[in-house]
C-alpha atoms as a PDB file:
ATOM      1  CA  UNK A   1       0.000   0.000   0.000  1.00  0.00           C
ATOM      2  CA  UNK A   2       1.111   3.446  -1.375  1.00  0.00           C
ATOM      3  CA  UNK A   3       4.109   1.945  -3.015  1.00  0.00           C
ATOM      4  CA  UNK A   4       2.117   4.003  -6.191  1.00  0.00           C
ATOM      5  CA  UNK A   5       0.867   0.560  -8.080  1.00  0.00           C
ATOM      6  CA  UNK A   6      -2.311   2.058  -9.087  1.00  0.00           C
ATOM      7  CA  UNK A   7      -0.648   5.086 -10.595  1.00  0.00           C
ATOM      8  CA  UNK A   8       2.439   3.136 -11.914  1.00  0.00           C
ATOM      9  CA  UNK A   9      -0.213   1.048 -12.988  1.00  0.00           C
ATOM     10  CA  UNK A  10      -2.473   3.695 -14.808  1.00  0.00           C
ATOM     11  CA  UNK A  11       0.798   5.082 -17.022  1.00  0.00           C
ATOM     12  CA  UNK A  12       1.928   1.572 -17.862  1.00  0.00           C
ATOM     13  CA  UNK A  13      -1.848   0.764 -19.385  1.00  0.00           C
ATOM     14  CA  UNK A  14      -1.605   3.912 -21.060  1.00  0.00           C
ATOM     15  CA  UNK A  15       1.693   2.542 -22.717  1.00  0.00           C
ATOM     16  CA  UNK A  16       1.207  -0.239 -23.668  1.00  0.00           C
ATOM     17  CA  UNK A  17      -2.707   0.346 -24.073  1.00  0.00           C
ATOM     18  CA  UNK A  18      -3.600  -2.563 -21.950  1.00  0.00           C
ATOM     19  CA  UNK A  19      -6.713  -2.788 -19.339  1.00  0.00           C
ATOM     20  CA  UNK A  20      -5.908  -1.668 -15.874  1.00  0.00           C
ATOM     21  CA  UNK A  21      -7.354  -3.889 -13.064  1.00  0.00           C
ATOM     22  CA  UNK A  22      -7.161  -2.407  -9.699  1.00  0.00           C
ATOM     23  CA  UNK A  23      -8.401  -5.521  -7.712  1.00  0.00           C
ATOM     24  CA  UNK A  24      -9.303  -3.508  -4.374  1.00  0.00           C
ATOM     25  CA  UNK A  25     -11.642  -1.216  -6.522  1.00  0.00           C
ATOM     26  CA  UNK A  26     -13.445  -4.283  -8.243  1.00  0.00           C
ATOM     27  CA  UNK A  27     -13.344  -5.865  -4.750  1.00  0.00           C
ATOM     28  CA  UNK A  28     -15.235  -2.253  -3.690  1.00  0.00           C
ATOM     29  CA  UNK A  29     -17.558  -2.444  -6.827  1.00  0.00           C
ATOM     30  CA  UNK A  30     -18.586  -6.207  -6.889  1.00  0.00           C
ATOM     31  CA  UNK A  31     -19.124  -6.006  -3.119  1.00  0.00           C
ATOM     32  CA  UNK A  32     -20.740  -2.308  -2.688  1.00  0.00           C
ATOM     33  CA  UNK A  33     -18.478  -2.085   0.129  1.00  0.00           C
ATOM     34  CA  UNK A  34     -15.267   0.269   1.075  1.00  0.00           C
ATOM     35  CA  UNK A  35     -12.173  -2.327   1.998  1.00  0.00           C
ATOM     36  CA  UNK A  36     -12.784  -0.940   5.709  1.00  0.00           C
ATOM     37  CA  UNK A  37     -16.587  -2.001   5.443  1.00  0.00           C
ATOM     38  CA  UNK A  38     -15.613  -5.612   4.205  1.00  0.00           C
ATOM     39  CA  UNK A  39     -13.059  -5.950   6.677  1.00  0.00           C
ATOM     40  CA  UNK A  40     -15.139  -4.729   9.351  1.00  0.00           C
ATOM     41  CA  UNK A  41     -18.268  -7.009   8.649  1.00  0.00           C
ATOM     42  CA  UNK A  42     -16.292  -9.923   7.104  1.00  0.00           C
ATOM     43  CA  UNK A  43     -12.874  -9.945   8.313  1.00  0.00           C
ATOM     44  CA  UNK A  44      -9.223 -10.084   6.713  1.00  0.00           C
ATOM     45  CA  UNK A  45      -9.839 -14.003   5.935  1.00  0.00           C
ATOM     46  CA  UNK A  46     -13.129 -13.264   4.024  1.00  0.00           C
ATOM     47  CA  UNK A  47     -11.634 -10.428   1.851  1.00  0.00           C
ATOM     48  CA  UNK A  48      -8.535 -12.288   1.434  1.00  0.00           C
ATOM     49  CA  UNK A  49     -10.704 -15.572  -0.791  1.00  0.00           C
ATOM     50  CA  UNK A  50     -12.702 -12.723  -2.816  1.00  0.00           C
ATOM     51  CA  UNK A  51      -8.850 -11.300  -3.271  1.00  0.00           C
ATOM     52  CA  UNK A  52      -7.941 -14.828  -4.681  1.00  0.00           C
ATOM     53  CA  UNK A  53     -11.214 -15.102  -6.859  1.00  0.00           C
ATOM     54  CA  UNK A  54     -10.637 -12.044  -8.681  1.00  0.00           C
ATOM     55  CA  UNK A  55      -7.004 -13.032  -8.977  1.00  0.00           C
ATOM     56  CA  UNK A  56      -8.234 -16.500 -10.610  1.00  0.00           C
ATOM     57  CA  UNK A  57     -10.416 -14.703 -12.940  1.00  0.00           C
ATOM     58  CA  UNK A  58      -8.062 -11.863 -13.834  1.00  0.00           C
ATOM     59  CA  UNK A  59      -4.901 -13.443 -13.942  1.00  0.00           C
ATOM     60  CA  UNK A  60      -6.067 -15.528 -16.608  1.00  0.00           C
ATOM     61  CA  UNK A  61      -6.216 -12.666 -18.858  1.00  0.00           C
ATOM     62  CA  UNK A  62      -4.374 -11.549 -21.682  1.00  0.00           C
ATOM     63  CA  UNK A  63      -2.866  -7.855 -21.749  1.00  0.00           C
ATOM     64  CA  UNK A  64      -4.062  -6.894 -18.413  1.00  0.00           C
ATOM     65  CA  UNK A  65      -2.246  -4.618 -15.527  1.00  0.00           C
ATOM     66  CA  UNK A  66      -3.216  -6.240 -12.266  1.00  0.00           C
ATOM     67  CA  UNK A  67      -2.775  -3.941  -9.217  1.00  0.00           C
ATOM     68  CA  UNK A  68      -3.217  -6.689  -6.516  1.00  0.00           C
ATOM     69  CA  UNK A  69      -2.987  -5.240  -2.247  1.00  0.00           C
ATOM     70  CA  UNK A  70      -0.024  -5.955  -0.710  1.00  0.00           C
ATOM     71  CA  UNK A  71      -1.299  -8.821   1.090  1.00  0.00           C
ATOM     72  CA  UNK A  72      -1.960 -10.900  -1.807  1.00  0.00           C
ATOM     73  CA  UNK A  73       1.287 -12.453  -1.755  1.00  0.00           C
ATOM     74  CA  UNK A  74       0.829 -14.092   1.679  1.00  0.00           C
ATOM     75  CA  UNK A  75      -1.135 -16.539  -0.505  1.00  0.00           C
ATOM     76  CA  UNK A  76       0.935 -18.812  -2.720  1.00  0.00           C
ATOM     77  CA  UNK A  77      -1.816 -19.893  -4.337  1.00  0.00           C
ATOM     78  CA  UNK A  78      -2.251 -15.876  -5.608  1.00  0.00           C
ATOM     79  CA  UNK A  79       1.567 -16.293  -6.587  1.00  0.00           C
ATOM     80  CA  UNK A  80       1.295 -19.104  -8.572  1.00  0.00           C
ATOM     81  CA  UNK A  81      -1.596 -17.557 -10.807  1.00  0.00           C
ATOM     82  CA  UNK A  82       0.004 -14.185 -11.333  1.00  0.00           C
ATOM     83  CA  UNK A  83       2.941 -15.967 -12.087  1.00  0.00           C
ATOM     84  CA  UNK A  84       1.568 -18.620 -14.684  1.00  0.00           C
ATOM     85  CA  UNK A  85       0.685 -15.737 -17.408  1.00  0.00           C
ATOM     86  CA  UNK A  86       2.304 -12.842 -16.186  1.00  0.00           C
ATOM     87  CA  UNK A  87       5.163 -11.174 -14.809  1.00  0.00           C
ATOM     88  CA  UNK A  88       5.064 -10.228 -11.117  1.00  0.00           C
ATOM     89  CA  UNK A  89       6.048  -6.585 -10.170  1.00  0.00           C
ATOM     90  CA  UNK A  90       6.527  -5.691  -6.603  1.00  0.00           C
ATOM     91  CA  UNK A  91       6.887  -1.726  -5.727  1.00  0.00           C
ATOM     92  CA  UNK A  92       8.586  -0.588  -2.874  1.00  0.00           C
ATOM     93  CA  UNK A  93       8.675   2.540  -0.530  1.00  0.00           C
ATOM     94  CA  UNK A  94       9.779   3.490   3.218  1.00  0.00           C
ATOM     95  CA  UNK A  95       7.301   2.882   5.660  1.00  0.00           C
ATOM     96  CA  UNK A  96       7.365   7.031   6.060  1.00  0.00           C
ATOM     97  CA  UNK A  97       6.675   7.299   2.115  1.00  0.00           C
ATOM     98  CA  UNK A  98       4.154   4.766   2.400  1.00  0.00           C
ATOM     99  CA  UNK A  99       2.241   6.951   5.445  1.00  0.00           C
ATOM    100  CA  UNK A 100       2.784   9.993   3.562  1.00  0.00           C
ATOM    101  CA  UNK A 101       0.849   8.102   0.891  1.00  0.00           C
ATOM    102  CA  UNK A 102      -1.789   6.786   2.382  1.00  0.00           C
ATOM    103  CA  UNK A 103      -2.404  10.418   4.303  1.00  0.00           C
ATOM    104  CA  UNK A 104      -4.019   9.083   7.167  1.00  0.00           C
ATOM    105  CA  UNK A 105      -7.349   7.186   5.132  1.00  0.00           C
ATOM    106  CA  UNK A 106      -9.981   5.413   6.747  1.00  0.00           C
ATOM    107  CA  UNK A 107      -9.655   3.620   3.816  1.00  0.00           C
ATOM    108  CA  UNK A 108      -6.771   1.746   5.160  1.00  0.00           C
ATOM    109  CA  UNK A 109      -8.290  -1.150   7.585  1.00  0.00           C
ATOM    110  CA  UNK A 110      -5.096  -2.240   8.333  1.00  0.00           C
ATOM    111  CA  UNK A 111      -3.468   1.104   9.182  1.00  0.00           C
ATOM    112  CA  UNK A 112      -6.678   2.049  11.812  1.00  0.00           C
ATOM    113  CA  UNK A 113      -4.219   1.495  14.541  1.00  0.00           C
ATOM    114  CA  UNK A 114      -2.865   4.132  17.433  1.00  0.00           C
ATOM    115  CA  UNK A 115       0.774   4.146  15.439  1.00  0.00           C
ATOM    116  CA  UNK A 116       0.265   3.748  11.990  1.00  0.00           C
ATOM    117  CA  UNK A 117       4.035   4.495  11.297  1.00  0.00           C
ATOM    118  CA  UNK A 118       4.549   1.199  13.378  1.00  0.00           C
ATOM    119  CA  UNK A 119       2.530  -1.030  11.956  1.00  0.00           C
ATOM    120  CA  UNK A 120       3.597  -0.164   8.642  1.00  0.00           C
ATOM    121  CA  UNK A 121       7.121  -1.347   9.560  1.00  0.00           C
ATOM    122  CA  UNK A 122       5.790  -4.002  10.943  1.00  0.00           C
ATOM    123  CA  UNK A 123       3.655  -5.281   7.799  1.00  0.00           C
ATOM    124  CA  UNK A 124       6.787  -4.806   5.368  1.00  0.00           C
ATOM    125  CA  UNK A 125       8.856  -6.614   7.899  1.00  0.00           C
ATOM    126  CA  UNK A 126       5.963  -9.856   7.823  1.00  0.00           C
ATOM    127  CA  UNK A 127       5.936  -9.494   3.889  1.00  0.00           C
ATOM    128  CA  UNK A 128       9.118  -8.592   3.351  1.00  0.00           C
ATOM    129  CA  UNK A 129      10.150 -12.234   2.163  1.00  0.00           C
ATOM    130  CA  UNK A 130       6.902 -12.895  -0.004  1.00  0.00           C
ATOM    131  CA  UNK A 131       7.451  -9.642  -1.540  1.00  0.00           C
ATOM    132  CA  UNK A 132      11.380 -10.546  -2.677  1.00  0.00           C
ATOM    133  CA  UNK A 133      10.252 -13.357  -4.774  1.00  0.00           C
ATOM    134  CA  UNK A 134       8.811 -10.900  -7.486  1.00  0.00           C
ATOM    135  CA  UNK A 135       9.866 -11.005 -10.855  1.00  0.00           C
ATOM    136  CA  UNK A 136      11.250  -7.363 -10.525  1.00  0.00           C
ATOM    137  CA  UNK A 137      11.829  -4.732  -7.534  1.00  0.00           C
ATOM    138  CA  UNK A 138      11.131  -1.519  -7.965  1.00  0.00           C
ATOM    139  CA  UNK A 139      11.822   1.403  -5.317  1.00  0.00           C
ATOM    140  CA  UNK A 140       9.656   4.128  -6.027  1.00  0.00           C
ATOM    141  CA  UNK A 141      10.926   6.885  -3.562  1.00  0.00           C
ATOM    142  CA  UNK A 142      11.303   9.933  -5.592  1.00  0.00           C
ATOM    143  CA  UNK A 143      10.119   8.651  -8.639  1.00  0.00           C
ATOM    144  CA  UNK A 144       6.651   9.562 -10.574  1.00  0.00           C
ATOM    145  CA  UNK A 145       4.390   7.459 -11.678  1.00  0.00           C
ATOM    146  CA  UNK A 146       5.499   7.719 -15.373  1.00  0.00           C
ATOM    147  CA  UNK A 147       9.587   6.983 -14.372  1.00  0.00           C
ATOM    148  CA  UNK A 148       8.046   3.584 -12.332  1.00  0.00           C
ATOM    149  CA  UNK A 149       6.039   2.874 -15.478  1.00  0.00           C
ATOM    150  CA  UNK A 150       9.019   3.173 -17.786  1.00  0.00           C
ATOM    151  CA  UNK A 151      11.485   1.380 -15.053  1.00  0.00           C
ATOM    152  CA  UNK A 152       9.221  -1.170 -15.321  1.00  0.00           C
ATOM    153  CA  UNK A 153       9.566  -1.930 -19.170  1.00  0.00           C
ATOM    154  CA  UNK A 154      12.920  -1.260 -18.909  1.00  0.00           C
ATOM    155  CA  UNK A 155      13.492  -3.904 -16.340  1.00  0.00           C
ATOM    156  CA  UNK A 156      11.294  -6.809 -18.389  1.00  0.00           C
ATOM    157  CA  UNK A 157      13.105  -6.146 -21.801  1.00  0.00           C
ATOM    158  CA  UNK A 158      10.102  -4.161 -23.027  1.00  0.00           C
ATOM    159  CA  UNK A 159      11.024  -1.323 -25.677  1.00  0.00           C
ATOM    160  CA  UNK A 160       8.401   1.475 -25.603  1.00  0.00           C
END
């Protein structure tokens, strides 16, 4: 979470003119529900099989952009279908970018703590190792949307 994947995301569709799928917002959409609602009513557990479904329906996909939450690596399962078709991505920041990106949202069930900060660390710490077995590593501190975008390409072999 606000590593910039949805933005990185948005510029690398517009390159290559492929669909973007932000999986949160068709999570949102398919449930009517903010993430905090489904969380709240639900649970983590709950949210995290709807998380997998979309990722089974998405992943299978041709020229698609999937901007997955940065708990769907915990899963293997989830890295196993990203990885059959597609090239996994992971996008990094410092747990102080990361709360300077998320600016404090309610939107953030897993951030609705008394130190935020903390359990940021804390949750890149956890996920640190899932999140090393990506395809590619990107830091994105100090870097628009549009440089992560290209870094990306540039990474995978793609010419623009």
């Amino acid at each position: 979470m606000g590593t910039g994947k949805t933005a990185a995301g948005r510029e690398l569709s517009h390159i290559l003119n492929w669909k973007l799928m932000d999986l949160d917002n068709e999570i949102m959409q398919l449930k009517g529900m903010s993430i905090s609602e489904i969380f709240s009513v639900f649970g983590e557990p709950v949210f995290r099989d709807i998380e997998t479904e979309m990722i089974r329906v998405t992943s299978a996909r041709k020229n698609i952009i999937i901007a997955t939450g940065g708990g769907a690596v915990l899963r293997k399962e989830n890295i196993d279908m990203l990885r059959e078709n597609g090239i996994i991505v992971n996008l990094s920041a410092s747990p102080e970018t990361v709360l300077r990106r998320t600016g404090g949202s309610d939107e953030r069930p897993l951030l609705q703590v008394e130190n935020p900060l903390r359990r940021i660390t804390e949750l890149l710490e956890f996920r640190m190792p899932f999140y090393q077995n990506a395809d590619v590593l990107i830091d994105t501190e100090c870097k628009s949307p549009l440089q992560v975008a290209e870094e990306i390409l540039e990474r995978i072999g793609w010419k623009r």
